[in-house]
PDB file of N, CA and C in Angstrom:
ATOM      1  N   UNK A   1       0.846  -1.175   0.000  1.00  0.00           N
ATOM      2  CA  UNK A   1       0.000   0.000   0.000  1.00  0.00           C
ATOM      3  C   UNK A   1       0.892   1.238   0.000  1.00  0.00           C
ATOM      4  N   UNK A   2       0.390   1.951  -0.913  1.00  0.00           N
ATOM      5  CA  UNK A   2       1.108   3.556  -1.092  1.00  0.00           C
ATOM      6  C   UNK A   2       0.412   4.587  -0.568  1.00  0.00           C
ATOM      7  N   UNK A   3       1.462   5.257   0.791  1.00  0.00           N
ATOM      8  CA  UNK A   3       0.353   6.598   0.884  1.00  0.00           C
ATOM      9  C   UNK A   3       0.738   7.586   0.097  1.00  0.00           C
ATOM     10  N   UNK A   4      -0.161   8.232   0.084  1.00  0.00           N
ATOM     11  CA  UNK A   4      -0.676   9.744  -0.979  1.00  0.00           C
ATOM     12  C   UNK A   4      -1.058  11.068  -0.351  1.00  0.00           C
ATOM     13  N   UNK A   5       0.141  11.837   0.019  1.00  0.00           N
ATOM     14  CA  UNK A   5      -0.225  12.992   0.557  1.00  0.00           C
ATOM     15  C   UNK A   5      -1.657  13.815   0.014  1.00  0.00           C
ATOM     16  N   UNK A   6      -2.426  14.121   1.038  1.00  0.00           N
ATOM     17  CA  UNK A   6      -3.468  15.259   0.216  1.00  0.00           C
ATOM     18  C   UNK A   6      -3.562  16.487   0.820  1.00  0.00           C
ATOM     19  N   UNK A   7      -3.619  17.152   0.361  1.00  0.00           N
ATOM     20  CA  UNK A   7      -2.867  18.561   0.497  1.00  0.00           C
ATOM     21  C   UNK A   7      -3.320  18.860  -0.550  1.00  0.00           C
ATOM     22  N   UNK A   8      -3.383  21.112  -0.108  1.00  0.00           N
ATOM     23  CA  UNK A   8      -3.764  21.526  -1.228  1.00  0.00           C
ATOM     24  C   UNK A   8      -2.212  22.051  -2.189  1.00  0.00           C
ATOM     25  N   UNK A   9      -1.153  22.297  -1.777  1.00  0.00           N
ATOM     26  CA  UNK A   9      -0.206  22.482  -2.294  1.00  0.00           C
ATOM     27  C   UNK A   9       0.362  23.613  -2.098  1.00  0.00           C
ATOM     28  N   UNK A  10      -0.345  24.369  -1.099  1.00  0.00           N
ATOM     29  CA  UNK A  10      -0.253  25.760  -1.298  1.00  0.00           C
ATOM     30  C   UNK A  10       0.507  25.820   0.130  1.00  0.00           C
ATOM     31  N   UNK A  11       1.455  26.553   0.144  1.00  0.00           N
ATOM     32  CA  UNK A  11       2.079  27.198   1.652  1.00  0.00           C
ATOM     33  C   UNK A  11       1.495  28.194   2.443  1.00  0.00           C
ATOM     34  N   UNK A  12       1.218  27.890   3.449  1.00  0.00           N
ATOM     35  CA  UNK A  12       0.745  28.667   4.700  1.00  0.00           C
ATOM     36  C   UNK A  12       1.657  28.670   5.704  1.00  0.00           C
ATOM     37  N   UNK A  13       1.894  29.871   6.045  1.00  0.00           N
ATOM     38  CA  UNK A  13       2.555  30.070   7.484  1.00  0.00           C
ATOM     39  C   UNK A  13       2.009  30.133   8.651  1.00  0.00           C
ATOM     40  N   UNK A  14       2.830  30.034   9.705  1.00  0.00           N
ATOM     41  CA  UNK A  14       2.175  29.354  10.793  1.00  0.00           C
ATOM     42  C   UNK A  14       1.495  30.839  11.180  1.00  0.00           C
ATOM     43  N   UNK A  15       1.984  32.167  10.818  1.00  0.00           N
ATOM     44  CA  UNK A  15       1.889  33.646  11.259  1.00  0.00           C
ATOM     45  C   UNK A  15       0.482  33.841  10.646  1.00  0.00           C
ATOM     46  N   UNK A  16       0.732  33.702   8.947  1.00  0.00           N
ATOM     47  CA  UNK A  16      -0.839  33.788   8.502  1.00  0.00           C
ATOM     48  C   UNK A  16      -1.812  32.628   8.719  1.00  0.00           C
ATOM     49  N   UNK A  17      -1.500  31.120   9.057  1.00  0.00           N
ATOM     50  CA  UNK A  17      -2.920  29.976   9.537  1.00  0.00           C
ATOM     51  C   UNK A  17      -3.458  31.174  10.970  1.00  0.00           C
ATOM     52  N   UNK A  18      -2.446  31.817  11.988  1.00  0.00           N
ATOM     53  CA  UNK A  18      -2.985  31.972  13.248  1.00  0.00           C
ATOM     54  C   UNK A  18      -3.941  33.496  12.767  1.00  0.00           C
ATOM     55  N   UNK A  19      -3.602  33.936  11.958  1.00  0.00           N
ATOM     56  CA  UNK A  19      -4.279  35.321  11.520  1.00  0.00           C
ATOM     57  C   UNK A  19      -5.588  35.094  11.076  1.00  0.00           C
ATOM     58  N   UNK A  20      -5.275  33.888  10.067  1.00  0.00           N
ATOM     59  CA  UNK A  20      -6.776  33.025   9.569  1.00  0.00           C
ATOM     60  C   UNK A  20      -7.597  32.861  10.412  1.00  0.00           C
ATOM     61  N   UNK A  21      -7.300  32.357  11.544  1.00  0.00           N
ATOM     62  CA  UNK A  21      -7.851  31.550  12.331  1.00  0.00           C
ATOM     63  C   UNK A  21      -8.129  32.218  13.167  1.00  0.00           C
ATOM     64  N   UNK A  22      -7.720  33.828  13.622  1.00  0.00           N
ATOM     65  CA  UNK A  22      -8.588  34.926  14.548  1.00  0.00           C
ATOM     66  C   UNK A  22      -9.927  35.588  13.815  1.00  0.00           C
ATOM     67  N   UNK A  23      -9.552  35.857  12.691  1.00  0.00           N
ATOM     68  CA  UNK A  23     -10.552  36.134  12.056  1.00  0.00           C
ATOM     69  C   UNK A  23     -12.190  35.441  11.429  1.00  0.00           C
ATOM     70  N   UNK A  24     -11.587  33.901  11.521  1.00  0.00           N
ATOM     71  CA  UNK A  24     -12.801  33.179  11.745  1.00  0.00           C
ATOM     72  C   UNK A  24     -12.943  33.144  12.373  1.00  0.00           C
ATOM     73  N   UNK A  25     -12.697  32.519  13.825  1.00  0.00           N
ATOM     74  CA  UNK A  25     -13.708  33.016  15.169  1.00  0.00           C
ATOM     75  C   UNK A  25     -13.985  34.346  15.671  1.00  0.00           C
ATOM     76  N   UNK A  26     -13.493  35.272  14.700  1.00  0.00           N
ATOM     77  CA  UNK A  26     -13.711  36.438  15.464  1.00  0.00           C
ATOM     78  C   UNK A  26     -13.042  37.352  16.725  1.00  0.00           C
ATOM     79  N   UNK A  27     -11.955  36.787  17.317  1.00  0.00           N
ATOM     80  CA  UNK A  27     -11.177  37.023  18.257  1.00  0.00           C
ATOM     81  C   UNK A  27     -10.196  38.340  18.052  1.00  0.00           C
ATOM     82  N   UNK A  28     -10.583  39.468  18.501  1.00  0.00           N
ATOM     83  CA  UNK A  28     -10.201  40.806  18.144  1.00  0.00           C
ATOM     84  C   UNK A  28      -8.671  40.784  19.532  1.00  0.00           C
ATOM     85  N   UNK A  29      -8.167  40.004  20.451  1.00  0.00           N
ATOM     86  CA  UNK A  29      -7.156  40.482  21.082  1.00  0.00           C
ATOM     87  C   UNK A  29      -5.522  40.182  20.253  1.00  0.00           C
ATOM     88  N   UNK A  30      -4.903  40.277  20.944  1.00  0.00           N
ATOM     89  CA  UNK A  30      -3.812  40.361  20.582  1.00  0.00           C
ATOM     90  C   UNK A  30      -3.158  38.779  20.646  1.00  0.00           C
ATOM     91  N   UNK A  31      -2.343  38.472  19.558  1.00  0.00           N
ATOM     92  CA  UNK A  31      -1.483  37.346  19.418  1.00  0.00           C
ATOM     93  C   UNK A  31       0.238  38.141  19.829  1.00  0.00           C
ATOM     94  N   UNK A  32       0.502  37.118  20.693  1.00  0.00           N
ATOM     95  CA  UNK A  32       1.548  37.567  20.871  1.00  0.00           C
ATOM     96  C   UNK A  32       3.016  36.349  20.768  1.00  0.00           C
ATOM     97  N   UNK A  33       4.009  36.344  20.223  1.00  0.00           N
ATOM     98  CA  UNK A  33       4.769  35.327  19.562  1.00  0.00           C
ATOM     99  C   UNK A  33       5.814  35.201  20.492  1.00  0.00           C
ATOM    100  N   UNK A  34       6.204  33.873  21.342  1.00  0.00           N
ATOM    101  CA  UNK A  34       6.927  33.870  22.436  1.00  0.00           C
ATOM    102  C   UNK A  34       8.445  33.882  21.514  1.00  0.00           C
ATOM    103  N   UNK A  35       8.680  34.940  21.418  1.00  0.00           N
ATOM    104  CA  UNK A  35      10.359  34.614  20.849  1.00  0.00           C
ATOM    105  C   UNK A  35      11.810  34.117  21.406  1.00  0.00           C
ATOM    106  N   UNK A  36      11.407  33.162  23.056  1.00  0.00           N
ATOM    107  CA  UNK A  36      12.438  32.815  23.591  1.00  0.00           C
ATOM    108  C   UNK A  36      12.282  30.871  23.014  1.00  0.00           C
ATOM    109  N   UNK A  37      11.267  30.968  22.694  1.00  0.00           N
ATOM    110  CA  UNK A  37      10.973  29.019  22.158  1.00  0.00           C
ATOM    111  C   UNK A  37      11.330  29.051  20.131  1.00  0.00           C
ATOM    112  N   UNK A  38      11.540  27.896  20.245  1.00  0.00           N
ATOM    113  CA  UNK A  38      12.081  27.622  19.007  1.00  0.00           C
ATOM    114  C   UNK A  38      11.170  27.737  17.647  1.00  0.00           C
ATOM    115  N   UNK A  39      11.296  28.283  16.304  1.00  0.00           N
ATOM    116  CA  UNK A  39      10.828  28.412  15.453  1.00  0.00           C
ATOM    117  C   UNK A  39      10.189  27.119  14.546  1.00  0.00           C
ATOM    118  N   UNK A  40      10.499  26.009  15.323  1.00  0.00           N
ATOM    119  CA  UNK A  40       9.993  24.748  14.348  1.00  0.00           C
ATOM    120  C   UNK A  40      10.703  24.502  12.731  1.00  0.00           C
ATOM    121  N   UNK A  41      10.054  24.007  12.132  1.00  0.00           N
ATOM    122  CA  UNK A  41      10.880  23.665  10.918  1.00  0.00           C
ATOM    123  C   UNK A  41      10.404  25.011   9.932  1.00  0.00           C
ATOM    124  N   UNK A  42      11.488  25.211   9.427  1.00  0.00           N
ATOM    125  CA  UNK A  42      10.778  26.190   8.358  1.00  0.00           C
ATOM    126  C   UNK A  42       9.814  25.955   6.905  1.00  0.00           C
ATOM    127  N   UNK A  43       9.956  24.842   6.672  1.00  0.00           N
ATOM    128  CA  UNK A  43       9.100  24.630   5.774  1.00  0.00           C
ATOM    129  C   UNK A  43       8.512  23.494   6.291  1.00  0.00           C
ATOM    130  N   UNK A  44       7.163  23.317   5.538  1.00  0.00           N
ATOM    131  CA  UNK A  44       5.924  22.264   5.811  1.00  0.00           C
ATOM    132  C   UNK A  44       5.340  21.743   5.311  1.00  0.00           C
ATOM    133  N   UNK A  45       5.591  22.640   3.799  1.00  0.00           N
ATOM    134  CA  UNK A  45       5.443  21.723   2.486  1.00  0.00           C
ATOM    135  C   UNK A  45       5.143  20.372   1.708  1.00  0.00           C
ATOM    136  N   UNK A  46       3.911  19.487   1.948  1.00  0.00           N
ATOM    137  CA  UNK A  46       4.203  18.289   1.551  1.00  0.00           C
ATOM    138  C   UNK A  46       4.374  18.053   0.096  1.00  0.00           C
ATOM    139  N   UNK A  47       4.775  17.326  -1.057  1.00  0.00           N
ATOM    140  CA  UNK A  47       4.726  17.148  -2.293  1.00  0.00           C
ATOM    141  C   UNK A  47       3.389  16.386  -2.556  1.00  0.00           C
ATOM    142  N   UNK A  48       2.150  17.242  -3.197  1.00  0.00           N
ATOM    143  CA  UNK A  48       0.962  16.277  -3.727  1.00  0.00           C
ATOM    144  C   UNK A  48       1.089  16.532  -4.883  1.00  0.00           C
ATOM    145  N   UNK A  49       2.244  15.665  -6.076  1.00  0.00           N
ATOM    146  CA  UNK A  49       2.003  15.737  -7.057  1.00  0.00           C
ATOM    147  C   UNK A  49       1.544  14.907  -7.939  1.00  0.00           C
ATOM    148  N   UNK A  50       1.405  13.312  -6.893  1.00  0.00           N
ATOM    149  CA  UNK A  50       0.622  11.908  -6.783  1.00  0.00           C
ATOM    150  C   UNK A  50       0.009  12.005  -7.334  1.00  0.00           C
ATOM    151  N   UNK A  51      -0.959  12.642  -6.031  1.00  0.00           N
ATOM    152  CA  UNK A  51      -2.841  13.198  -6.108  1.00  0.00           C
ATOM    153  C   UNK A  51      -3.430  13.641  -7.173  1.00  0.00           C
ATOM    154  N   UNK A  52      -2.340  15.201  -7.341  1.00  0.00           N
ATOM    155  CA  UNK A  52      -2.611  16.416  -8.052  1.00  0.00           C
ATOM    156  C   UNK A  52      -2.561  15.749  -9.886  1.00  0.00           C
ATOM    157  N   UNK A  53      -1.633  14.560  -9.865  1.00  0.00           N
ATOM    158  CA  UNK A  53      -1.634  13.854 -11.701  1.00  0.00           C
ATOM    159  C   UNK A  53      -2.865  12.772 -11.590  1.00  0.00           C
ATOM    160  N   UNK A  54      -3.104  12.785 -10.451  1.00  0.00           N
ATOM    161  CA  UNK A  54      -4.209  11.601 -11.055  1.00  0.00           C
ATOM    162  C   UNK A  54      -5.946  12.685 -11.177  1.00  0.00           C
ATOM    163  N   UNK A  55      -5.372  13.888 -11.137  1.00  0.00           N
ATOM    164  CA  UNK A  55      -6.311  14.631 -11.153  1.00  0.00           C
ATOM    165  C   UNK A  55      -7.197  15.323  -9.970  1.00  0.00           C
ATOM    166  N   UNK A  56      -6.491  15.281  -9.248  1.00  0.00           N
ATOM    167  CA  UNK A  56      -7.942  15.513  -7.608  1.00  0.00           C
ATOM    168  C   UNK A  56      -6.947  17.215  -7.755  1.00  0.00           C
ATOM    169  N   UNK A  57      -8.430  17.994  -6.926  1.00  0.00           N
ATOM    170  CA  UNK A  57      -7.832  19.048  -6.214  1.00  0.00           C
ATOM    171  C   UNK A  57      -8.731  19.631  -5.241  1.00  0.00           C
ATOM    172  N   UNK A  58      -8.199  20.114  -4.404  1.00  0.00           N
ATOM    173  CA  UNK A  58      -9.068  20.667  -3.463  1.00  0.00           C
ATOM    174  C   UNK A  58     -10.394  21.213  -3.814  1.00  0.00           C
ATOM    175  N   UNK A  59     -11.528  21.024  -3.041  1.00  0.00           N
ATOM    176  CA  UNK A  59     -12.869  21.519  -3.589  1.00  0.00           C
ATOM    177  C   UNK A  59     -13.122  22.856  -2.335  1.00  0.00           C
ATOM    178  N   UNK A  60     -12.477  22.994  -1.645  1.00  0.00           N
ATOM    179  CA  UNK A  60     -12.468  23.614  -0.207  1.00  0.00           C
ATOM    180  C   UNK A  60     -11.725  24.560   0.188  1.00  0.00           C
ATOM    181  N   UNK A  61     -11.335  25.607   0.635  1.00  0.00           N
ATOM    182  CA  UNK A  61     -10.282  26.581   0.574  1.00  0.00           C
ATOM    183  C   UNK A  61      -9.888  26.356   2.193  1.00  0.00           C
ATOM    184  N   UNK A  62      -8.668  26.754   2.600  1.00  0.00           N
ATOM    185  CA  UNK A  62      -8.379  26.297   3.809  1.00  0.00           C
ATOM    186  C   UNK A  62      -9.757  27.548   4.953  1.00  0.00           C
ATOM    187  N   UNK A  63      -9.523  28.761   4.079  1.00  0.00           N
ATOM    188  CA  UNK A  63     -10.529  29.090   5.201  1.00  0.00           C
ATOM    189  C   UNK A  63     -12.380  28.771   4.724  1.00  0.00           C
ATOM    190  N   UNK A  64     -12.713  28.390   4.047  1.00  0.00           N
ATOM    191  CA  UNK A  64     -13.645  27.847   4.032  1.00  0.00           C
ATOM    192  C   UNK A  64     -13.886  26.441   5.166  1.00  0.00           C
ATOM    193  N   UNK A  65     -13.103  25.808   4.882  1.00  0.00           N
ATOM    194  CA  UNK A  65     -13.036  24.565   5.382  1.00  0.00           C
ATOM    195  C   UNK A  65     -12.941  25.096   7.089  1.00  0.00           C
ATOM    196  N   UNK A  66     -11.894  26.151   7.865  1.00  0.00           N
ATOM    197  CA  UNK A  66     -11.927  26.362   9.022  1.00  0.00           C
ATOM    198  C   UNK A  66     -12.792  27.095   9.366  1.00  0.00           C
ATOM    199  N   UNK A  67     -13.924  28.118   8.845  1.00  0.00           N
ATOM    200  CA  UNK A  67     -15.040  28.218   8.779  1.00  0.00           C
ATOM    201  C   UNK A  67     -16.190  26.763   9.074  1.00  0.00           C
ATOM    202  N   UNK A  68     -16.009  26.299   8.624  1.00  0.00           N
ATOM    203  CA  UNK A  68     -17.488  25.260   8.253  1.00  0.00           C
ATOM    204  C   UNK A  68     -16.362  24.689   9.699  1.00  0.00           C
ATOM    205  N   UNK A  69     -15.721  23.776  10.561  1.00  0.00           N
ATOM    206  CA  UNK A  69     -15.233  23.231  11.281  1.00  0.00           C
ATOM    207  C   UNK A  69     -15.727  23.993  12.228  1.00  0.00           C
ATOM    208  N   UNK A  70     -15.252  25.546  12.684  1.00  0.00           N
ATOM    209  CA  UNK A  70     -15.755  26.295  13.583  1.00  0.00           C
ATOM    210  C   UNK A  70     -17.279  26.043  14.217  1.00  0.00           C
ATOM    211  N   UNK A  71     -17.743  26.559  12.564  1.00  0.00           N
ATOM    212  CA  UNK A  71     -19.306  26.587  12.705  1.00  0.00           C
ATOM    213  C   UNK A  71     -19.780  25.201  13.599  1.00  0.00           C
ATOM    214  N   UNK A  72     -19.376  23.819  13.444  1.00  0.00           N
ATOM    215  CA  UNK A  72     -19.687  22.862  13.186  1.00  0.00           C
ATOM    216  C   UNK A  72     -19.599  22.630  14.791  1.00  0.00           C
ATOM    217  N   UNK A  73     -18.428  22.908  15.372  1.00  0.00           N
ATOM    218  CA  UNK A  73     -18.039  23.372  16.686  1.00  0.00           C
ATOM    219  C   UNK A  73     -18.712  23.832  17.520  1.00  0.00           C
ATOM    220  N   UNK A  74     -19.346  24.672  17.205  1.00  0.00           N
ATOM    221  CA  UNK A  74     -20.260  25.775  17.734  1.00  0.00           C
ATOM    222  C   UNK A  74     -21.750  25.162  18.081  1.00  0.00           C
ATOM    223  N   UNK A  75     -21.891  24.127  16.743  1.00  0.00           N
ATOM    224  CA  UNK A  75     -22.970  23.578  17.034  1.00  0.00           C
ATOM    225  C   UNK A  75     -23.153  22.531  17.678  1.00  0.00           C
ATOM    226  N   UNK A  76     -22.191  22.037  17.876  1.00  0.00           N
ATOM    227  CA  UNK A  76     -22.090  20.946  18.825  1.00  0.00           C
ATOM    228  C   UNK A  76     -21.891  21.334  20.472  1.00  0.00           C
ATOM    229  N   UNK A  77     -20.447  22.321  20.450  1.00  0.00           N
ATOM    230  CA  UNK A  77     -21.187  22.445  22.223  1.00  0.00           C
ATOM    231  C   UNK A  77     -22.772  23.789  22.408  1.00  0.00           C
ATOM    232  N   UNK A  78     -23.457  23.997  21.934  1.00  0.00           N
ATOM    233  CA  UNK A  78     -24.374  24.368  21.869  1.00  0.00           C
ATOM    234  C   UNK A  78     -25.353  23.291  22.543  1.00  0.00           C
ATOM    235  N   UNK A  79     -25.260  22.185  21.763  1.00  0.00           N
ATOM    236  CA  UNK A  79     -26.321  21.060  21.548  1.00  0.00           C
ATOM    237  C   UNK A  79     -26.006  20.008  22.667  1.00  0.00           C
ATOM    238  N   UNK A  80     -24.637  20.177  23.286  1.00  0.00           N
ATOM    239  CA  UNK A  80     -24.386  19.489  24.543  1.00  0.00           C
ATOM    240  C   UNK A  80     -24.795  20.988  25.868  1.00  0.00           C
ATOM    241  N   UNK A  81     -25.656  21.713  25.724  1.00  0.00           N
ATOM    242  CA  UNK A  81     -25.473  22.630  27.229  1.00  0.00           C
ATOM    243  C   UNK A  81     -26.925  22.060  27.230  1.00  0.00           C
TER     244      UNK A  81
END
Protein backbone atom coordinates (compact mmCIF):
# COMPACT_ATOMS: atom_id res chain seq x y z
CA UNK A 1 0.00 0.00 0.00
CA UNK A 2 1.11 3.56 -1.09
CA UNK A 3 0.35 6.60 0.88
CA UNK A 4 -0.68 9.74 -0.98
CA UNK A 5 -0.22 12.99 0.56
CA UNK A 6 -3.47 15.26 0.22
CA UNK A 7 -2.87 18.56 0.50
CA UNK A 8 -3.76 21.53 -1.23
CA UNK A 9 -0.21 22.48 -2.29
CA UNK A 10 -0.25 25.76 -1.30
CA UNK A 11 2.08 27.20 1.65
CA UNK A 12 0.75 28.67 4.70
CA UNK A 13 2.56 30.07 7.48
CA UNK A 14 2.18 29.35 10.79
CA UNK A 15 1.89 33.65 11.26
CA UNK A 16 -0.84 33.79 8.50
CA UNK A 17 -2.92 29.98 9.54
CA UNK A 18 -2.99 31.97 13.25
CA UNK A 19 -4.28 35.32 11.52
CA UNK A 20 -6.78 33.02 9.57
CA UNK A 21 -7.85 31.55 12.33
CA UNK A 22 -8.59 34.93 14.55
CA UNK A 23 -10.55 36.13 12.06
CA UNK A 24 -12.80 33.18 11.75
CA UNK A 25 -13.71 33.02 15.17
CA UNK A 26 -13.71 36.44 15.46
CA UNK A 27 -11.18 37.02 18.26
CA UNK A 28 -10.20 40.81 18.14
CA UNK A 29 -7.16 40.48 21.08
CA UNK A 30 -3.81 40.36 20.58
CA UNK A 31 -1.48 37.35 19.42
CA UNK A 32 1.55 37.57 20.87
CA UNK A 33 4.77 35.33 19.56
CA UNK A 34 6.93 33.87 22.44
CA UNK A 35 10.36 34.61 20.85
CA UNK A 36 12.44 32.81 23.59
CA UNK A 37 10.97 29.02 22.16
CA UNK A 38 12.08 27.62 19.01
CA UNK A 39 10.83 28.41 15.45
CA UNK A 40 9.99 24.75 14.35
CA UNK A 41 10.88 23.67 10.92
CA UNK A 42 10.78 26.19 8.36
CA UNK A 43 9.10 24.63 5.77
CA UNK A 44 5.92 22.26 5.81
CA UNK A 45 5.44 21.72 2.49
CA UNK A 46 4.20 18.29 1.55
CA UNK A 47 4.73 17.15 -2.29
CA UNK A 48 0.96 16.28 -3.73
CA UNK A 49 2.00 15.74 -7.06
CA UNK A 50 0.62 11.91 -6.78
CA UNK A 51 -2.84 13.20 -6.11
CA UNK A 52 -2.61 16.42 -8.05
CA UNK A 53 -1.63 13.85 -11.70
CA UNK A 54 -4.21 11.60 -11.06
CA UNK A 55 -6.31 14.63 -11.15
CA UNK A 56 -7.94 15.51 -7.61
CA UNK A 57 -7.83 19.05 -6.21
CA UNK A 58 -9.07 20.67 -3.46
CA UNK A 59 -12.87 21.52 -3.59
CA UNK A 60 -12.47 23.61 -0.21
CA UNK A 61 -10.28 26.58 0.57
CA UNK A 62 -8.38 26.30 3.81
CA UNK A 63 -10.53 29.09 5.20
CA UNK A 64 -13.64 27.85 4.03
CA UNK A 65 -13.04 24.56 5.38
CA UNK A 66 -11.93 26.36 9.02
CA UNK A 67 -15.04 28.22 8.78
CA UNK A 68 -17.49 25.26 8.25
CA UNK A 69 -15.23 23.23 11.28
CA UNK A 70 -15.75 26.30 13.58
CA UNK A 71 -19.31 26.59 12.70
CA UNK A 72 -19.69 22.86 13.19
CA UNK A 73 -18.04 23.37 16.69
CA UNK A 74 -20.26 25.77 17.73
CA UNK A 75 -22.97 23.58 17.03
CA UNK A 76 -22.09 20.95 18.82
CA UNK A 77 -21.19 22.45 22.22
CA UNK A 78 -24.37 24.37 21.87
CA UNK A 79 -26.32 21.06 21.55
CA UNK A 80 -24.39 19.49 24.54
CA UNK A 81 -25.47 22.63 27.23
Amino acid sequence: MEHVNVESGKEVSIKELVELVKEVVGYEGEIVRDSTKLDGTPRKLMDSSKLAGLGWEPKVSLKDGLIDTYRRYLEKVSNEQ
